[in-house]
C-alpha atoms as a PDB file:
ATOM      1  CA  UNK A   1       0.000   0.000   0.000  1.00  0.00           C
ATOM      2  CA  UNK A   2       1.232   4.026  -1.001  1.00  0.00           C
ATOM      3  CA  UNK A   3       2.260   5.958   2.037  1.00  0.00           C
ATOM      4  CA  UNK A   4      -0.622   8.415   0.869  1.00  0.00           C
ATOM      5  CA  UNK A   5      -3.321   5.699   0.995  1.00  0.00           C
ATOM      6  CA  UNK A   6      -1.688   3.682   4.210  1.00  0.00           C
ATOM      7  CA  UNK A   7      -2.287   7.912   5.591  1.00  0.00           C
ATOM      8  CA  UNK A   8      -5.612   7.906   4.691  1.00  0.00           C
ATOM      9  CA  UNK A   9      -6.913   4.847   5.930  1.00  0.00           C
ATOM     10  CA  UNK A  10      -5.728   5.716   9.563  1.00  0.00           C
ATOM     11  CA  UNK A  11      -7.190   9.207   9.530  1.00  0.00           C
ATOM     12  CA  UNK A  12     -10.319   7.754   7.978  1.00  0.00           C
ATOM     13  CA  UNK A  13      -9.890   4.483  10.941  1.00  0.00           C
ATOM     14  CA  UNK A  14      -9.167   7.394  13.723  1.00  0.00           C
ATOM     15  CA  UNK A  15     -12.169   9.048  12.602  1.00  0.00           C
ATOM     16  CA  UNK A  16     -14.317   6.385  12.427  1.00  0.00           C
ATOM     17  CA  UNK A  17     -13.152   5.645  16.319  1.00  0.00           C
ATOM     18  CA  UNK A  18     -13.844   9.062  17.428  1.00  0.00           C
ATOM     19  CA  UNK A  19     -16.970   8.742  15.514  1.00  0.00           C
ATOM     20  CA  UNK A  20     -17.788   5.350  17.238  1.00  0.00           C
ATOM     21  CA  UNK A  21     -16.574   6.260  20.630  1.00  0.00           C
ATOM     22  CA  UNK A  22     -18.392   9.859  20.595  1.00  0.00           C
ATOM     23  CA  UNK A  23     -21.626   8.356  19.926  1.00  0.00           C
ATOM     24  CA  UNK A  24     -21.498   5.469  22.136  1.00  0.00           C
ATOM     25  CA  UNK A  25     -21.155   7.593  25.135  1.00  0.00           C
ATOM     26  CA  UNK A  26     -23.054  10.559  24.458  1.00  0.00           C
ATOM     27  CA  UNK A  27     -26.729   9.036  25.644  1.00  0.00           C
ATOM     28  CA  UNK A  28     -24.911   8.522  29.090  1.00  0.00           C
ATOM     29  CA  UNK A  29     -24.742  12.542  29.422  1.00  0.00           C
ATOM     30  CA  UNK A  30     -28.079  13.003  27.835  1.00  0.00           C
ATOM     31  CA  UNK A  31     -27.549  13.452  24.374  1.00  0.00           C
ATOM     32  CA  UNK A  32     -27.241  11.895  21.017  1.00  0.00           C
ATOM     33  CA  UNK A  33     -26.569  13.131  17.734  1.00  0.00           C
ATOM     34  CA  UNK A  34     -27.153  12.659  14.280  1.00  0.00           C
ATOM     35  CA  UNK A  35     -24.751  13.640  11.488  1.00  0.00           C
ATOM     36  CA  UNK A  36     -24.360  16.121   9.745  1.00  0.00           C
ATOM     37  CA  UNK A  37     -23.541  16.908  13.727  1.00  0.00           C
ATOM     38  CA  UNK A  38     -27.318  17.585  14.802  1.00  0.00           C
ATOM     39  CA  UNK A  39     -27.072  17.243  18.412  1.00  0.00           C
ATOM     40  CA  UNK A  40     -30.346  16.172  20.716  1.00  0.00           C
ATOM     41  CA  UNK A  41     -30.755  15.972  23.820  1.00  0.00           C
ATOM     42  CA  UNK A  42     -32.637  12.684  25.544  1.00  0.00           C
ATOM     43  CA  UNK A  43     -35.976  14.254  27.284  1.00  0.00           C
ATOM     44  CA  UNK A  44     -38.770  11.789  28.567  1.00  0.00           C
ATOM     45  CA  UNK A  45     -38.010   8.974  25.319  1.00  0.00           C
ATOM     46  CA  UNK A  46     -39.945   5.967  24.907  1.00  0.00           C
ATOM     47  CA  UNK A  47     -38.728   2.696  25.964  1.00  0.00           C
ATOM     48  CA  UNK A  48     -38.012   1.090  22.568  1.00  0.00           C
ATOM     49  CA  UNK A  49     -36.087   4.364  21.343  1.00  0.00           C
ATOM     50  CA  UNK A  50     -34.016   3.375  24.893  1.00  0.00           C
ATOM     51  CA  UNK A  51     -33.468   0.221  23.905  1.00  0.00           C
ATOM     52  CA  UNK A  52     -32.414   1.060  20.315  1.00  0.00           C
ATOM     53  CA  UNK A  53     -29.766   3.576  22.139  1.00  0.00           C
ATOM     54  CA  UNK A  54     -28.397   1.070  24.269  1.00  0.00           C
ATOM     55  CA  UNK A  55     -27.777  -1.397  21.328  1.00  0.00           C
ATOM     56  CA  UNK A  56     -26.430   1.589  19.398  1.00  0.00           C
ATOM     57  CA  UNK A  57     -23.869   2.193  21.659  1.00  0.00           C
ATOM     58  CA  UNK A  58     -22.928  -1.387  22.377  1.00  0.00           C
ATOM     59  CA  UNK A  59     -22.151  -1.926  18.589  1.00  0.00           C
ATOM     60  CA  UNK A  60     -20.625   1.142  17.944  1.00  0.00           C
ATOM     61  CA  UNK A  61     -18.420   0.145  20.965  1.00  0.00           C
ATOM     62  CA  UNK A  62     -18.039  -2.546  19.732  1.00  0.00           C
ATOM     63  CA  UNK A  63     -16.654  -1.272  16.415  1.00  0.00           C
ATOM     64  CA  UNK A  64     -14.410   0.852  18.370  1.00  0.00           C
ATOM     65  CA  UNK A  65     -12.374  -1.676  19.911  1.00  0.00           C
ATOM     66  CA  UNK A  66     -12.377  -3.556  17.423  1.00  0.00           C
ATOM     67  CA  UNK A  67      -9.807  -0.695  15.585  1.00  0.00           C
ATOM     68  CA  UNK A  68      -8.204  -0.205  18.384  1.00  0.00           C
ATOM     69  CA  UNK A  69      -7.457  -3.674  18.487  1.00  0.00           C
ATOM     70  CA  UNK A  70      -6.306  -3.783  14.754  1.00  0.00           C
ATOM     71  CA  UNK A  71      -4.285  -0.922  14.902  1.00  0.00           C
ATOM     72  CA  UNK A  72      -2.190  -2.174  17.122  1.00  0.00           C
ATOM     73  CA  UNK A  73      -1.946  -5.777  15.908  1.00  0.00           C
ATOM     74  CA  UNK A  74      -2.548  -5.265  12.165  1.00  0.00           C
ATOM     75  CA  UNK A  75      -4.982  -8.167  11.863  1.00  0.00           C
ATOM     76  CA  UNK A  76      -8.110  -9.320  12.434  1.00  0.00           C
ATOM     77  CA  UNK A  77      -9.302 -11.339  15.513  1.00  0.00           C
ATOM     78  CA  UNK A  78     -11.222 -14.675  15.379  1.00  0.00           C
ATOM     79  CA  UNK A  79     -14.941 -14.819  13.324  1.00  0.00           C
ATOM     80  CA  UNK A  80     -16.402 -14.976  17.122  1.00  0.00           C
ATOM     81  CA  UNK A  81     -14.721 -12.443  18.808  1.00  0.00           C
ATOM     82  CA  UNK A  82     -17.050  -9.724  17.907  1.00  0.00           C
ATOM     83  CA  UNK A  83     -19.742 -11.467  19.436  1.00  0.00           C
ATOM     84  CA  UNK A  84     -18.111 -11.588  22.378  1.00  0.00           C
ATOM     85  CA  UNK A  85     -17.430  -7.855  22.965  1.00  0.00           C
ATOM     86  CA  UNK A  86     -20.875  -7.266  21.512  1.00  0.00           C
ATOM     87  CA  UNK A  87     -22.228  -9.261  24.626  1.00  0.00           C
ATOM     88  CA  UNK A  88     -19.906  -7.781  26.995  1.00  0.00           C
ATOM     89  CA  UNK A  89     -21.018  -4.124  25.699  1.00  0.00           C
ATOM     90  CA  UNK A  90     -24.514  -4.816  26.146  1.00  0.00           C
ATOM     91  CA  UNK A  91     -23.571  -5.701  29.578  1.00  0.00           C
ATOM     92  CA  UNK A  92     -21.681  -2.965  30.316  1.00  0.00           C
ATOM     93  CA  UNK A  93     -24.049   0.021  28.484  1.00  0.00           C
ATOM     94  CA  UNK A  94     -27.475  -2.083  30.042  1.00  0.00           C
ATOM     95  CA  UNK A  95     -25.737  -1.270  33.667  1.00  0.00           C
ATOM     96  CA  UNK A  96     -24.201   2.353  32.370  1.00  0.00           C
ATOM     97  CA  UNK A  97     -27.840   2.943  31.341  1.00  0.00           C
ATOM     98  CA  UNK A  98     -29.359   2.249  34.759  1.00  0.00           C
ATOM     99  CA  UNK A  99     -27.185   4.871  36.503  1.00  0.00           C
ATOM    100  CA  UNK A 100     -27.708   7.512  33.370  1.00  0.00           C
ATOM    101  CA  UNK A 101     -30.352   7.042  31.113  1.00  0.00           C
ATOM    102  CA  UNK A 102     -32.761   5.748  33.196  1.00  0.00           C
ATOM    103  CA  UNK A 103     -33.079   8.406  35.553  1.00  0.00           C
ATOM    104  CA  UNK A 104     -34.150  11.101  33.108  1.00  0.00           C
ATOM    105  CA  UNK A 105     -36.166   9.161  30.669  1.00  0.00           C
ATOM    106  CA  UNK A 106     -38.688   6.375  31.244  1.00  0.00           C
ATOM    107  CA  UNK A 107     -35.860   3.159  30.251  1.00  0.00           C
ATOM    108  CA  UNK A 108     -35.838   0.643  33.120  1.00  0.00           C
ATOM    109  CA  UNK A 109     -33.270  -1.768  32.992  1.00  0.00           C
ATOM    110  CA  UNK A 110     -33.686  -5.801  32.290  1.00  0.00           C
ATOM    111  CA  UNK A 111     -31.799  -7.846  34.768  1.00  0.00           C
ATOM    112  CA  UNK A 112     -32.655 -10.950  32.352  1.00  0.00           C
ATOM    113  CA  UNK A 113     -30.632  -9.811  29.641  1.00  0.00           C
ATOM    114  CA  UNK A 114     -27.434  -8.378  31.628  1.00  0.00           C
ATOM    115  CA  UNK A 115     -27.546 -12.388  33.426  1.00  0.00           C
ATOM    116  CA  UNK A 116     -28.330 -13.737  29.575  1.00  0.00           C
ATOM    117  CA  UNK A 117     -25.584 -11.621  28.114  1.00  0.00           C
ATOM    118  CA  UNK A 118     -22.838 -12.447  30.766  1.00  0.00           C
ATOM    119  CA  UNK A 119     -23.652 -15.764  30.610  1.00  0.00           C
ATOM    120  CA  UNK A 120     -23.378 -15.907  26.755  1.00  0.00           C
ATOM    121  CA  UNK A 121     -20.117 -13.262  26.936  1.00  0.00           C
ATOM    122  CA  UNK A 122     -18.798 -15.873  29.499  1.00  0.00           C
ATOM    123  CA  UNK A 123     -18.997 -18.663  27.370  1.00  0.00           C
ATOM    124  CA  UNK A 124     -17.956 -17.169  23.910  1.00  0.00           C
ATOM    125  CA  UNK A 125     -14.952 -15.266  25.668  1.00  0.00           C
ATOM    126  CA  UNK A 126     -13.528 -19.443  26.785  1.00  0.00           C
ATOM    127  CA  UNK A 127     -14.850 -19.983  22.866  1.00  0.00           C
ATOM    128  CA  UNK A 128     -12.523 -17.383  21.649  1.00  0.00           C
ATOM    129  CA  UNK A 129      -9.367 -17.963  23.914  1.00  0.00           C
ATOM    130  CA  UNK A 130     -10.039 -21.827  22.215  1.00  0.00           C
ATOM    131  CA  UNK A 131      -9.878 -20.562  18.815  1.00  0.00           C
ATOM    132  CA  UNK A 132      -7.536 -17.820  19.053  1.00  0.00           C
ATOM    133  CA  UNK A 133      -4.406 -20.471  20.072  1.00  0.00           C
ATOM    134  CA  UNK A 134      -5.327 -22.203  17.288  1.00  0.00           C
ATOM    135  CA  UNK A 135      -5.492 -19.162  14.359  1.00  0.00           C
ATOM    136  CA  UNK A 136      -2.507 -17.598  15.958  1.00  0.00           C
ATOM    137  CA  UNK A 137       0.096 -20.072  15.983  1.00  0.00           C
ATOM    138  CA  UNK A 138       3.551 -18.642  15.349  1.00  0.00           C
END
């Protein structure tokens, strides 16, 4: 790859992590946006629209560590290792959300899916460690 492409590709990789980072923890202080840059702040929302921000901000979190994690090892993880962050970020924003979100809209949290979610995390994180050895050999 050109020096000049290799360039763009990280700023357009750093971007999309501030991007992805930025939007995953903006409904913690209230607010969301949408581009071009239209910032909103969370009143009394519905449920579902809840719901659809916590998901939001587990993937994009997900999507964030996930270049993180290839910049610094120039390769992709394992086909299930997504899934595993994914369940540990809808862990982690369903118990952020309790503490934020659901004090100034009407969101109330699901203990079901935060048990359901570690559990599967849990199990696809020994999955992963399985595979990993195995794709990683040097």
């Amino acid at each position: 790859m050109s020096k000049l492409r290799e360039f763009i590709t990280n700023i357009v990789i750093l971007f999309l992590l501030i991007y992805c980072l930025l939007q995953s923890f903006l409904p913690v202080f209230g607010y969301t946006f949408y581009l071009p840059f239209n910032f909103s702040e969370l009143n009394d929302e519905t449920f579902n629209f809840s719901r659809l921000l916590l998901v939001k901000s587990a993937s994009l979190f997900t999507m964030a560590l996930f270049i993180v994690n290839y910049s610094r090892h120039k390769r992709p993880l394992s086909a299930i290792a997504p899934l595993v962050v994914m369940s540990y970020s809808l862990v982690f924003f369903e118990i952020l959300f309790y503490f934020t979100v659901a004090k100034t809209t009407n969101y109330s949290v699901s203990p079901g899916l935060i048990i359901f979610f570690t559990l599967t995390a849990g199990l696809l994180h020994y999955r992963n460690i399985k595979d990993s050895k195995t794709i990683f050999k040097n």
